[in-house]
Protein backbone atom coordinates (compact mmCIF):
# COMPACT_ATOMS: atom_id res chain seq x y z
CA UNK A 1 -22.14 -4.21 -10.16
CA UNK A 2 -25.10 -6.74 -9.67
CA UNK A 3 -28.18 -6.60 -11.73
CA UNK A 4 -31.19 -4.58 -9.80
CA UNK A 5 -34.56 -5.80 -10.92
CA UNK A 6 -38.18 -4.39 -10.04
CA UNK A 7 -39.76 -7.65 -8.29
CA UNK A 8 -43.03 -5.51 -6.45
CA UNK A 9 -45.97 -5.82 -9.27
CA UNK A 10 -44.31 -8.87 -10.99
CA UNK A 11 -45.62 -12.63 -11.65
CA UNK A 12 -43.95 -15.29 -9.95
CA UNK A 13 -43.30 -16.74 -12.95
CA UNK A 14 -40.72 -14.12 -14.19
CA UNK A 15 -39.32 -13.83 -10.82
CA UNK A 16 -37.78 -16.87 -10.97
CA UNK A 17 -36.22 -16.48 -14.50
CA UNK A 18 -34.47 -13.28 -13.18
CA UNK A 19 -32.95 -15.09 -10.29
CA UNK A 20 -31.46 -17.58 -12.48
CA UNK A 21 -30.06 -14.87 -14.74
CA UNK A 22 -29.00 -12.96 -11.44
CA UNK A 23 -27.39 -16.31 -10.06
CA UNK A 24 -25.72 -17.23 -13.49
CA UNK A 25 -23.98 -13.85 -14.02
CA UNK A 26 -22.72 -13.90 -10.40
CA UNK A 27 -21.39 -17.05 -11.15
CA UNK A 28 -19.87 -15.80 -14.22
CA UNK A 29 -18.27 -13.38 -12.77
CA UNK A 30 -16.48 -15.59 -9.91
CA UNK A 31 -15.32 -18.28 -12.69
CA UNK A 32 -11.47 -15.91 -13.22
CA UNK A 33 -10.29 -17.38 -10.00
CA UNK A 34 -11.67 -20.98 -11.09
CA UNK A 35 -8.79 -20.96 -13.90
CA UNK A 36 -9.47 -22.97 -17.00
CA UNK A 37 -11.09 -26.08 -16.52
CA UNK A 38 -13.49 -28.23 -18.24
CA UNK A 39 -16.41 -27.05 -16.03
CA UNK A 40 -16.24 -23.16 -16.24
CA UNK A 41 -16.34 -24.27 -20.40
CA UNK A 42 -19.33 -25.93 -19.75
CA UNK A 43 -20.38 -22.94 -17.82
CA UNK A 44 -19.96 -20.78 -20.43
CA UNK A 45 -21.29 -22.75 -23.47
CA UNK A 46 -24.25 -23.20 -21.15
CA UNK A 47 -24.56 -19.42 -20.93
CA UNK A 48 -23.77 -18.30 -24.60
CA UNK A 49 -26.68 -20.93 -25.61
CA UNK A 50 -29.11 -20.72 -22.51
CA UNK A 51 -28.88 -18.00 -20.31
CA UNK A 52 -27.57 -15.44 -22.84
CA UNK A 53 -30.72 -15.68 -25.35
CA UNK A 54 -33.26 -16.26 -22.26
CA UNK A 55 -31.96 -12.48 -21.25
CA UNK A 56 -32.31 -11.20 -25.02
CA UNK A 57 -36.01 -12.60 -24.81
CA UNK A 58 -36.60 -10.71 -21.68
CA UNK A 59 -34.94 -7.61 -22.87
CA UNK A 60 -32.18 -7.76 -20.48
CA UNK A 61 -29.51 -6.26 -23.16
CA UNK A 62 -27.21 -5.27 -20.41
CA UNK A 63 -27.24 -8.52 -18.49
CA UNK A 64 -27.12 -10.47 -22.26
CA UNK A 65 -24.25 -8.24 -23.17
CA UNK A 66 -22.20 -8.96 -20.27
CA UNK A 67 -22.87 -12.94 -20.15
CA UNK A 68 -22.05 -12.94 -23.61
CA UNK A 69 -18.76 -10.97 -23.18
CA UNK A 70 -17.61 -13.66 -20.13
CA UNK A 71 -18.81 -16.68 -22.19
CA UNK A 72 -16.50 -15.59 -25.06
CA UNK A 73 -13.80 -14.80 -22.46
CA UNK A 74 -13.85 -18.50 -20.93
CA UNK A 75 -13.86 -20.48 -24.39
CA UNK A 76 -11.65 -18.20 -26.31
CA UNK A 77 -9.27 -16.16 -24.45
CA UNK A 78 -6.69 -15.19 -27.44
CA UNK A 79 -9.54 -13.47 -29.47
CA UNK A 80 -11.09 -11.80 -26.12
CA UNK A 81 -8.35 -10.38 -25.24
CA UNK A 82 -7.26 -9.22 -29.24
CA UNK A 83 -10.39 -7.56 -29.54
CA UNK A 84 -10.23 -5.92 -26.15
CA UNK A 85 -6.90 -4.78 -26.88
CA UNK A 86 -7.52 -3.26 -30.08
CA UNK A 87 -10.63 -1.30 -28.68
CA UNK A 88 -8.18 0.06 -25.83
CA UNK A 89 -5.66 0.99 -28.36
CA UNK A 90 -7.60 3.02 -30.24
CA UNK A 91 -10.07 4.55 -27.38
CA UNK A 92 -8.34 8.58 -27.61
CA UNK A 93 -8.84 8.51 -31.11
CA UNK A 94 -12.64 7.00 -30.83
CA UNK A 95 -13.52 9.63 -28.58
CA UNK A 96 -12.12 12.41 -30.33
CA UNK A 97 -14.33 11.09 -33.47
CA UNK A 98 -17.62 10.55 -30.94
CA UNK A 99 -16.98 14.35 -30.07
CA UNK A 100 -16.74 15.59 -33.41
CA UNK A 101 -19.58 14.05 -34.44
CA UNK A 102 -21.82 15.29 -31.72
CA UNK A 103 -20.76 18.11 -31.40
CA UNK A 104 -23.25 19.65 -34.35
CA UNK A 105 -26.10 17.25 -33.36
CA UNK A 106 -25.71 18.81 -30.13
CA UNK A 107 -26.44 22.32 -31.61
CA UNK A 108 -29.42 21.61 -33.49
CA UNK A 109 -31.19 19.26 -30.99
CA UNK A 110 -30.63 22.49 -28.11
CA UNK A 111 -31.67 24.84 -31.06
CA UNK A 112 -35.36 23.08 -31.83
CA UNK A 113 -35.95 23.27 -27.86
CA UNK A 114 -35.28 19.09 -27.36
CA UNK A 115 -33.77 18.01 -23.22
CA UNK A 116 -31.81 14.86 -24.08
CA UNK A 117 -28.20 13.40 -23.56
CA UNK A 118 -26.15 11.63 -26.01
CA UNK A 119 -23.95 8.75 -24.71
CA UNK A 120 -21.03 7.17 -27.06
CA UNK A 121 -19.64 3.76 -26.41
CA UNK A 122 -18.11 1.00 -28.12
CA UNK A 123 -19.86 -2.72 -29.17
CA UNK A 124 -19.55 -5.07 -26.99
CA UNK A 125 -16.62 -7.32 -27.68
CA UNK A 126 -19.10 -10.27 -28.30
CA UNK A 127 -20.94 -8.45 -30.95
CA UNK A 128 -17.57 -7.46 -32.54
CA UNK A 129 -16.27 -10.54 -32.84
CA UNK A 130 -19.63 -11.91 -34.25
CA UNK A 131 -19.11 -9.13 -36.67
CA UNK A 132 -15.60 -10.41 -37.67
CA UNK A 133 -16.90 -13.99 -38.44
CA UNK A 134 -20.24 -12.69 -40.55
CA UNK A 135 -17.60 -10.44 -42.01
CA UNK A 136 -14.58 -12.38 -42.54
CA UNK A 137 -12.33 -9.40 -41.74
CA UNK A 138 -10.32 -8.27 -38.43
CA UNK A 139 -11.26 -6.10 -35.70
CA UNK A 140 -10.10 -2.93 -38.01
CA UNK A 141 -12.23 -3.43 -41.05
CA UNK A 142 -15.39 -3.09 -38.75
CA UNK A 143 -16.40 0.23 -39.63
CA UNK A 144 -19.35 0.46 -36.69
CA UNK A 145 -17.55 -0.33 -33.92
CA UNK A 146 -19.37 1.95 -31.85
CA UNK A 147 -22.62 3.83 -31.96
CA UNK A 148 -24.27 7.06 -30.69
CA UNK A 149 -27.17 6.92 -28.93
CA UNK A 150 -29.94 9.78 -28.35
CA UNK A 151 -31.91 9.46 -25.37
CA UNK A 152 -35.23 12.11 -25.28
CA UNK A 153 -37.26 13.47 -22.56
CA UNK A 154 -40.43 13.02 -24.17
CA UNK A 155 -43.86 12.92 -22.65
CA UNK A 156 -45.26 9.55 -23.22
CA UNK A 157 -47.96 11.18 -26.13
CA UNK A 158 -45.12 12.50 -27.73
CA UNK A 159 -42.56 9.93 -27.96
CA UNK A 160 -43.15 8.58 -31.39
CA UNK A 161 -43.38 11.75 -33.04
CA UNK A 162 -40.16 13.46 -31.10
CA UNK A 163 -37.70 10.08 -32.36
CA UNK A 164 -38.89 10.91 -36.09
CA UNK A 165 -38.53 14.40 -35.32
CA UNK A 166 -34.68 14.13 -34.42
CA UNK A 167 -34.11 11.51 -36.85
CA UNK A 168 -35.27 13.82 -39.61
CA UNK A 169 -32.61 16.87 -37.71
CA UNK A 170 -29.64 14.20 -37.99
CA UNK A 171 -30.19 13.08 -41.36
CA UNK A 172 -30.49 16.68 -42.77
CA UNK A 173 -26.69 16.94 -41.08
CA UNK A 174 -25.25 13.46 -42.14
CA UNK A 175 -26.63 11.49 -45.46
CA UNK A 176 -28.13 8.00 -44.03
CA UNK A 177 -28.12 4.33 -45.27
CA UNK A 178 -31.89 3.57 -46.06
CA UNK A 179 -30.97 -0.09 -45.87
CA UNK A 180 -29.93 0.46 -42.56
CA UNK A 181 -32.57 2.17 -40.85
CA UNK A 182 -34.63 0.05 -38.25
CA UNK A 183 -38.14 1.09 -36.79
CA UNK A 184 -39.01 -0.59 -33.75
CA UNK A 185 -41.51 2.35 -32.86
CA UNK A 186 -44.06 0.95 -34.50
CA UNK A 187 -43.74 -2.19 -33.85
CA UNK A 188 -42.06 -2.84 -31.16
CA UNK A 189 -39.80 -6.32 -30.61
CA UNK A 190 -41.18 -9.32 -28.88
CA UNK A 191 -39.42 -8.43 -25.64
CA UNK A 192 -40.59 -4.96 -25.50
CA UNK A 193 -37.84 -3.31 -27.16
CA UNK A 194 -38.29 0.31 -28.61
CA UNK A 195 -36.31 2.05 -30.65
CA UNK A 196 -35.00 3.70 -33.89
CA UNK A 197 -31.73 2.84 -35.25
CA UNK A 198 -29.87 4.22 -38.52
CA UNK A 199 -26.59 4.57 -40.19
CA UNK A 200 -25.59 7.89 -41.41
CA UNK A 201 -21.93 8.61 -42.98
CA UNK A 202 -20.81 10.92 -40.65
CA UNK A 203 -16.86 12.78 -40.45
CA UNK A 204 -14.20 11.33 -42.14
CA UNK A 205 -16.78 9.14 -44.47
CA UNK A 206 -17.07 6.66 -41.39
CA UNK A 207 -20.50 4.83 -40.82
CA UNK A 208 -22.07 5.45 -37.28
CA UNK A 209 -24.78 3.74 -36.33
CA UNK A 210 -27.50 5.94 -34.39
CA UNK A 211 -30.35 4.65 -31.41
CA UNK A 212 -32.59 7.06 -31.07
CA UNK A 213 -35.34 6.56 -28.23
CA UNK A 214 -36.88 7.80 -24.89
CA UNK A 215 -35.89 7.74 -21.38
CA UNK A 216 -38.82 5.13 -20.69
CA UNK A 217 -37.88 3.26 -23.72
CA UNK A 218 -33.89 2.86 -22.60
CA UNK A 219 -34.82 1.45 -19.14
CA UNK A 220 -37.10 -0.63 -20.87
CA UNK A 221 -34.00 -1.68 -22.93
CA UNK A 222 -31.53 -2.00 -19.98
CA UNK A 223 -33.76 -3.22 -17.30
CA UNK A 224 -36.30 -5.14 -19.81
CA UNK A 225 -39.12 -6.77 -18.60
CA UNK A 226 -38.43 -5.40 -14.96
CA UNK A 227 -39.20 -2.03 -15.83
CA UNK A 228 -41.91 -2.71 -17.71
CA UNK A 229 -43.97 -2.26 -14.35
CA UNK A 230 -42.30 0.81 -13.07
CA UNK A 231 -44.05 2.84 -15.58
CA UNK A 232 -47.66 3.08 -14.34
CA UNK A 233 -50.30 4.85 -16.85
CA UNK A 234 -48.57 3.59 -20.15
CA UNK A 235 -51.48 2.88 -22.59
CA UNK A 236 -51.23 -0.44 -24.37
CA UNK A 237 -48.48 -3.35 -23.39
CA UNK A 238 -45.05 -2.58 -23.58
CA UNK A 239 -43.86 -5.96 -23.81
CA UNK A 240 -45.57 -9.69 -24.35
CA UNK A 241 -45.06 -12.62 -22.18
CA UNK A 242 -41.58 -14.56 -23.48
CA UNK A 243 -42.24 -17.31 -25.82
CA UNK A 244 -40.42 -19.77 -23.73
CA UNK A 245 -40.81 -21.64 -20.62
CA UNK A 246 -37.86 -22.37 -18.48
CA UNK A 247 -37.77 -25.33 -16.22
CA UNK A 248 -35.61 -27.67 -14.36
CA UNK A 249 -34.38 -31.48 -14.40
CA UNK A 250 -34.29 -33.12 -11.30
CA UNK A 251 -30.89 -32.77 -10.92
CA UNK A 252 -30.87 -29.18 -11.67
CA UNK A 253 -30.36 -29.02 -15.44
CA UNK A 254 -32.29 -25.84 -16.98
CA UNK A 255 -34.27 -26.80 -20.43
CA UNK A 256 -36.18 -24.46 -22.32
CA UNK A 257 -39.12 -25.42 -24.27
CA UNK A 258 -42.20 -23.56 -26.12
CA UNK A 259 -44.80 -22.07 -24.40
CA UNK A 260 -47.80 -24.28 -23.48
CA UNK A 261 -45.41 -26.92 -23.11
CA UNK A 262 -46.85 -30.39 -21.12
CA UNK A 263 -44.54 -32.81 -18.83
CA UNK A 264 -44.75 -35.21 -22.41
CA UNK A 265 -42.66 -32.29 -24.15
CA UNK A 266 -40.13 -32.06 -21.27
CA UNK A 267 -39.83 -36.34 -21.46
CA UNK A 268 -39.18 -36.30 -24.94
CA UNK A 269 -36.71 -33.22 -24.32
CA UNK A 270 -34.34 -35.33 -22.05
CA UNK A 271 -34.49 -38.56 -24.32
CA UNK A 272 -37.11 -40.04 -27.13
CA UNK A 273 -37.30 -43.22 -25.16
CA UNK A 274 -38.01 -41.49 -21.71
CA UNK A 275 -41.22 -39.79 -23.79
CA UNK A 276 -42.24 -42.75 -25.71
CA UNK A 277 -42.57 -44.55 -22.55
CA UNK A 278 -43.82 -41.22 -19.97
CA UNK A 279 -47.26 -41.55 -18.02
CA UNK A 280 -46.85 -38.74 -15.86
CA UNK A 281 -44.31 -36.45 -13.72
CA UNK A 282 -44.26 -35.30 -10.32
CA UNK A 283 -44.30 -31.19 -9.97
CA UNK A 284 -43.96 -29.36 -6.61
CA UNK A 285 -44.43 -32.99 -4.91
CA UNK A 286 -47.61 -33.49 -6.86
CA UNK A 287 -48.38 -36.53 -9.41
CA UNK A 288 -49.62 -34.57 -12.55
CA UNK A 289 -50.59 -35.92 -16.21
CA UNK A 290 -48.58 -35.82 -19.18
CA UNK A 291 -50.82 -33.28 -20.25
CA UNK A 292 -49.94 -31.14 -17.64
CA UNK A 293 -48.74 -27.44 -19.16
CA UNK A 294 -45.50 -26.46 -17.54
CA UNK A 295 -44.64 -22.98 -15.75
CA UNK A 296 -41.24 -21.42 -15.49
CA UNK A 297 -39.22 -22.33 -12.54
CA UNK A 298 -41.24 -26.17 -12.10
CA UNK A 299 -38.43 -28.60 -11.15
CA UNK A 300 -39.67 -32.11 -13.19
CA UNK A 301 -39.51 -36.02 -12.31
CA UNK A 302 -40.75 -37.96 -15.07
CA UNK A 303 -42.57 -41.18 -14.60
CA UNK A 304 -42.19 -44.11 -16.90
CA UNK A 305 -43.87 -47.55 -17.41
CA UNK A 306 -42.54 -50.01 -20.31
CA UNK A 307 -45.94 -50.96 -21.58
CA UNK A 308 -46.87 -47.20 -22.34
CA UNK A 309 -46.50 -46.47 -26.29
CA UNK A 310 -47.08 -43.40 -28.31
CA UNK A 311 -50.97 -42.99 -29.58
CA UNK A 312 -52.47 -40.66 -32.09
CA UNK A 313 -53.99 -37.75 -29.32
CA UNK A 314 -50.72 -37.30 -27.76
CA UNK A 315 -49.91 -34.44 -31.29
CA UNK A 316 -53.12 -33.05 -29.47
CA UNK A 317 -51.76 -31.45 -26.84
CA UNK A 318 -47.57 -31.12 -27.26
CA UNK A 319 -46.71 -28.35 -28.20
CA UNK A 320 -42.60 -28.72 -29.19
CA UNK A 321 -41.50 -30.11 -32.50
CA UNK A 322 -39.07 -32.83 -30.76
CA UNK A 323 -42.33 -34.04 -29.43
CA UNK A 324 -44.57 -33.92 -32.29
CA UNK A 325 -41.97 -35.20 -34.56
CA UNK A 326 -41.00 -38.43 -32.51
CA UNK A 327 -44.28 -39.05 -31.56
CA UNK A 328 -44.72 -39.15 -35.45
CA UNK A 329 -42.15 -41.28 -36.51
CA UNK A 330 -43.20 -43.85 -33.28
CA UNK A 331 -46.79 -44.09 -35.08
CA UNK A 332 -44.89 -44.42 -38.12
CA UNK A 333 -43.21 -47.33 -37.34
CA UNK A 334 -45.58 -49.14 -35.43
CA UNK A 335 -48.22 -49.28 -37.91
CA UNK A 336 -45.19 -50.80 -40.40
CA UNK A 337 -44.76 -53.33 -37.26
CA UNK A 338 -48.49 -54.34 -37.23
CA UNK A 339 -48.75 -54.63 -41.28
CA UNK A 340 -45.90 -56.89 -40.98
CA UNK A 341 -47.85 -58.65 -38.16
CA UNK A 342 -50.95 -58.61 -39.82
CA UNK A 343 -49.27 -60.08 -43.51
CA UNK A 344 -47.54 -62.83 -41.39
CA UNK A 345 -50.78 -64.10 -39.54
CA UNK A 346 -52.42 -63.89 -43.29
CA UNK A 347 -49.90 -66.12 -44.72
CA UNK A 348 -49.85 -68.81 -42.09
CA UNK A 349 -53.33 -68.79 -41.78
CA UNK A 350 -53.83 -69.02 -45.49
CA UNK A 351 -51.01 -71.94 -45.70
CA UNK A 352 -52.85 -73.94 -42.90
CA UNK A 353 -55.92 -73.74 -45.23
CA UNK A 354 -54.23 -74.73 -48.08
CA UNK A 355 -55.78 -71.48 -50.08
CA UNK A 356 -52.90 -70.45 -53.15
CA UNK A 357 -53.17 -66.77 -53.60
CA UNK A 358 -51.16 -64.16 -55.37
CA UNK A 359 -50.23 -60.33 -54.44
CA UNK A 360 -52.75 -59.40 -56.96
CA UNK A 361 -55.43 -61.38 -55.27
CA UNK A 362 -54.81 -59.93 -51.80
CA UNK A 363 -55.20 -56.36 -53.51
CA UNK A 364 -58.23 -57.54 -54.57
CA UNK A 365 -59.82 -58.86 -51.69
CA UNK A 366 -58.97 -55.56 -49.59
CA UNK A 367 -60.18 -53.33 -52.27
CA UNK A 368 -64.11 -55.39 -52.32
CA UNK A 369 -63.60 -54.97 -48.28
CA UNK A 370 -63.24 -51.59 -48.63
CA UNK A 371 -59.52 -50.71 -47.34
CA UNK A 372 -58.19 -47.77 -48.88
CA UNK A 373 -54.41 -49.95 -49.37
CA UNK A 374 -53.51 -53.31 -48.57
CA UNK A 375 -51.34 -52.03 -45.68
CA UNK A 376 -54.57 -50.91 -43.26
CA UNK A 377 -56.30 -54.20 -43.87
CA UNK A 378 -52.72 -56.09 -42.64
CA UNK A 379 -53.23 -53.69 -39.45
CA UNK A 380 -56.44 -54.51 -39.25
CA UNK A 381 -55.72 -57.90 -38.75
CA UNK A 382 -52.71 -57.46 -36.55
CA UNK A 383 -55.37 -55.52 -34.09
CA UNK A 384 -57.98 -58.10 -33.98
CA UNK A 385 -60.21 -55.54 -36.39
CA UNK A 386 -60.54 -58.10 -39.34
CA UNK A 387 -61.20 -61.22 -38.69
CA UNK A 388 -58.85 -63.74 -41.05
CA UNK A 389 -61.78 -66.50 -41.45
CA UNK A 390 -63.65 -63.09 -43.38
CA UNK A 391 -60.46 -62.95 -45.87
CA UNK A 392 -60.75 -66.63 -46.18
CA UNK A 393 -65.04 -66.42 -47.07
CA UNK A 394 -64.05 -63.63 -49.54
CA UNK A 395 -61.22 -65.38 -51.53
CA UNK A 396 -63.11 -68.69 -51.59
CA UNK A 397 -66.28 -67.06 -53.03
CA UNK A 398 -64.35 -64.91 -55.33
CA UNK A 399 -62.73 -68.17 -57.13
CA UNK A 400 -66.79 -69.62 -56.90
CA UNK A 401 -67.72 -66.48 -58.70
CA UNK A 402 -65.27 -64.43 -60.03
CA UNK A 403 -66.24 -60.55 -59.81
CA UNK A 404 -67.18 -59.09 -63.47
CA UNK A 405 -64.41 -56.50 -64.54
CA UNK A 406 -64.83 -53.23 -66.03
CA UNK A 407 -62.09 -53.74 -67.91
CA UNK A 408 -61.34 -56.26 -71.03
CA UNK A 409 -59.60 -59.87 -69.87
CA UNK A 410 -56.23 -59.18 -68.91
CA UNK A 411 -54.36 -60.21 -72.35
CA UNK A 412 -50.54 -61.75 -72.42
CA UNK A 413 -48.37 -59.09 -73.60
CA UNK A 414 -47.43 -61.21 -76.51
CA UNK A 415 -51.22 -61.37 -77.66
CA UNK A 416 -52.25 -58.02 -77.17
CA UNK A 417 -54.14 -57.40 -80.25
CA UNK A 418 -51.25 -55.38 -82.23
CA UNK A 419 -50.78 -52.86 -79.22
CA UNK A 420 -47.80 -51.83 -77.69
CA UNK A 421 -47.12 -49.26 -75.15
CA UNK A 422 -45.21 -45.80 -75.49
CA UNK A 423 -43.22 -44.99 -72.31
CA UNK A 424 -41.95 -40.96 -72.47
CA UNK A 425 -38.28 -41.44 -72.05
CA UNK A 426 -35.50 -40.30 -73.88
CA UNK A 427 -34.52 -44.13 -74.62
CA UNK A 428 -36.17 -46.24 -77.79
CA UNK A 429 -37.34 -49.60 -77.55
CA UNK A 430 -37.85 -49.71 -73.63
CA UNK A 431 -38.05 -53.40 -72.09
CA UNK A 432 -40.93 -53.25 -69.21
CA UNK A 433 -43.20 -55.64 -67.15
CA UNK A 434 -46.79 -55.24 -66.66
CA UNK A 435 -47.48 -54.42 -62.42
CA UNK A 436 -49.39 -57.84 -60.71
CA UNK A 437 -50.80 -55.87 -58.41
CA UNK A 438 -53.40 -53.68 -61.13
CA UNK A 439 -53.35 -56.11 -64.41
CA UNK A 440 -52.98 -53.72 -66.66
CA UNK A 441 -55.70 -54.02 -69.71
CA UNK A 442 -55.36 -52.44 -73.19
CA UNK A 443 -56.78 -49.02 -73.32
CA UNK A 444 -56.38 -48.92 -69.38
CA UNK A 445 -55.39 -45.65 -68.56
CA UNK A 446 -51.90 -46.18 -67.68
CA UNK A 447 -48.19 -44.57 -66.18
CA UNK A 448 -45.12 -46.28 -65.76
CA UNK A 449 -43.22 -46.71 -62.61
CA UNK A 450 -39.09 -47.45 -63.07
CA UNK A 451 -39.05 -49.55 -60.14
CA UNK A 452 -35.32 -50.71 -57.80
CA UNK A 453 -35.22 -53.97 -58.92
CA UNK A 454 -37.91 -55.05 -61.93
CA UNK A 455 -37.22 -52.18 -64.53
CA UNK A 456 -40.06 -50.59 -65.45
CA UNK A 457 -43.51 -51.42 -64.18
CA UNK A 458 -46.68 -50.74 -65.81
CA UNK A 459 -49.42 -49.56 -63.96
CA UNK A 460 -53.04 -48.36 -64.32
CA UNK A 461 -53.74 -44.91 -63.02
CA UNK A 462 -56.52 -46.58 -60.55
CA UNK A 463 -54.05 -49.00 -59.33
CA UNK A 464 -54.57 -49.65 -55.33
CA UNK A 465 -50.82 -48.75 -55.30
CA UNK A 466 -51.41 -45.62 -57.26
CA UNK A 467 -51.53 -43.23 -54.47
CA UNK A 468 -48.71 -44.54 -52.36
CA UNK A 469 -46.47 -44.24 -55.11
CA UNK A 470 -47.42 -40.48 -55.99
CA UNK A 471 -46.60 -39.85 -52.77
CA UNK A 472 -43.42 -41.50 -51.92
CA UNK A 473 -42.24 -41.57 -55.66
CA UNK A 474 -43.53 -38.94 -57.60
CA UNK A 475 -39.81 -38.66 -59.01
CA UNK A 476 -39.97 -41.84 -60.99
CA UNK A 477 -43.19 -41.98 -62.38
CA UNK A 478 -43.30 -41.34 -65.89
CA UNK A 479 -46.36 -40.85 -68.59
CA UNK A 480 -47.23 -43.97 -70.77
CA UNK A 481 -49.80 -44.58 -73.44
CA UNK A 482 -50.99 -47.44 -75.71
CA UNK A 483 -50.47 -47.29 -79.05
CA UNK A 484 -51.01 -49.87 -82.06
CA UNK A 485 -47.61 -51.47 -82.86
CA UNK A 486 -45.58 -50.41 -86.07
């Protein structure tokens, strides 16, 4: 039986998602003449991972139950048809058990003046078998494999207070599982959902799970977000816009993305070099911007260009964390690109002038220029921001007039006055170096770095290179100390 869904009241938006879901458990249920082939698997993965949880958002539980059930069919037959059998097999003596243990809820419901029904039905094979594998047991050490479920005719005013009402009745008959029960009265799911479950240990020392809810809140649950809008004077929302938007490659892929998704998110969602290069889409026939926030339903060309690049504002305005995250890692790696750029033009400009300098010196000279590290003034120069023939005034005057130090003359280690330096390690007698880039001075304040390739380094705490390393390699920086030599 096909799906009915209330389209009257609804936004366009949703309408489409429902005709998807309509059109994909149609198809679904056509694929048993198809016979196994490597399309109705692809069918079916596509469901159990797409269509399945975009009708669990919705609150379609009957439609996500039953695409679920097919999906599992079409990739694993043998365990389908296991579990199906062993549900079969043992459906007399279920419903004997469903009627002995409704039998006295029945009583005492009719006897405090409730109208309700009580259905009894198995899981769904699906959510049996997902049972088995949290589980690691067979179908017969599932001790819920069905579950009773109380459906009230409560005024709206006095829904809330009739579900606590019976649950209170049916735990005074059967003992429940506190860890088990679940209250989504008063706060209600994402999609809508409404409910109250619990566990009781009913006859025979079997676990039964119970739903208790309202005739408004079970079509909620069955019909979802469709029936939402067939109940007209309902105070406060009864379910919140999905979470998801649902859209469509131009040759008819379906992606789903985060809300307030832009035509950048959907580029970087087919390929990280399709975003990296996007500067715009086409929607409905129009040219839109990458900033463009995509609606469920919008079919999506992407339009490329080889000189566009990631920049800084584009984390502005994606919203999905494929997006953010390669946009990232492209800024990442091109401001390594341009400090290698920058360091290159330094050096060849530097040999053509015939100026000697060391690593130390270059920390130097961006430090009295104000750069933070030596890596932004090499990007500076690789943009055109610094000009070299600066670096070159600055170096020359600094050997004209060296810059007075806070700090002692840096003294050979072999001179230093009687001092020595205590690294904490678990090791005597440590061999280390002193760091070029910071010149340690005795009584510095100091820490000691155990570097790849040069053993230990010895750095002061105000070292240009200080902060990088904290950040990168907190892990092997270790506390050091002068100390007068023994």
């Amino acid at each position: 039986m096909s799906p009915i869904f209330i389209y009257s009241t609804m936004e366009d938006s949703n309408k489409v998602l429902f005709d998807i879901l309509n059109e994909r458990l149609e198809l679904l249920r056509q694929l048993d003449a198809e016979g196994d082939s490597d399309r109705r698997r692809h069918i079916a993965k596509e469901t159990q991972t797409l269509h399945a949880p975009m009708a669990h958002r919705l609150g379609l539980y009957q439609i996500k139950t039953e695409m679920e059930d097919l999906a599992l069919k079409f990739l694993d037959y043998d365990t389908y048809k296991y579990i199906a059998h062993a549900l079969n097999a043992k459906k007399a003596e279920r419903e004997e058990y469903i009627a002995r243990f409704i039998g006295p809820l029945e009583e005492k419901l009719k006897a405090e003046g409730f109208t309700f029904t009580i259905k009894g039905r198995p899981k769904s094979i699906h959510s049996i078998y997902h049972k088995m594998q949290a589980q690691h047991c067979d179908v017969d050490r599932i001790y819920d494999l069905f579950a009773i479920r109380i459906i009230l005719d409560s005024p709206v005013e006095k829904e809330k207070s009739d579900c606590w009402q019976v649950y209170s009745l049916i735990t005074d008959i059967f003992p429940p599982n506190p860890k088990r029960l679940r209250d989504w009265l008063s706060v209600p799911k994402e999609n809508g959902y409404e409910s109250l479950h619990t566990t009781v240990l009913g006859p025979d020392k079997r676990w039964v799970e119970v739903q208790i809810r309202t005739k408004r809140m079970d079509e909620v649950a069955e019909k979802g977000v469709a029936a939402h809008w067939s109940y007209k004077g309902v105070k406060g929302s009864i379910v919140q816009r999905p979470s998801d938007v649902y859209v469509f490659t131009p040759t008819g892929d379906l992606r789903r993305l985060p809300a307030g998704a832009t035509v950048l998110d959907f580029a970087y969602s087919i390929h990280s070099e399709v975003g990296s290069h996007c500067v715009g889409g086409t929607i409905r026939n129009q040219n839109v911007s990458i900033r463009q926030k995509l609606e469920n339903g919008d079919q999506v060309f992407v339009q490329t260009a080889p000189n566009q690049h990631p920049n800084a504002d584009w984390l502005n305005f994606v919203a999905s964390t494929k997006a953010k995250s390669k946009i990232r890692q492209a800024l990442k790696e091109n401001e390594y690109k341009q400090a290698a750029e920058g360091k290159e033009t330094i050096e060849r400009k530097f040999k053509n002038w015939k100026i000697e300098y060391t690593e130390a010196d270059i920390t130097r000279m961006a430090l009295r220029l104000g750069y933070k590290a030596v890596s932004d003034m090499y990007q500076s120069v690789a943009t055109g921001k610094e000009d070299v023939q600066r670096l070159r005034d600055v170096v020359l005057a600094a050997d004209e007039a060296p810059v007075q130090k806070e700090h002692s003359e840096y003294i050979p280690k072999n001179e230093q006055q009687g001092l020595a330096i205590e690294v904490d390690m678990n090791v005597k007698n440590v061999d280390y170096n002193m760091s070029k880039c910071c010149n340690p001075q005795p009584g510095d304040p100091i820490f000691a770095f155990v570097s790849v390739t040069k053993g230990i380094r010895i750095h002061r705490c105000d070292c240009p290179n200080a902060e990088n390393i904290r950040e990168r390699y907190p892990y092997r920086m270790i506390p050091a100390r002068w100390s007068k030599k023994s």
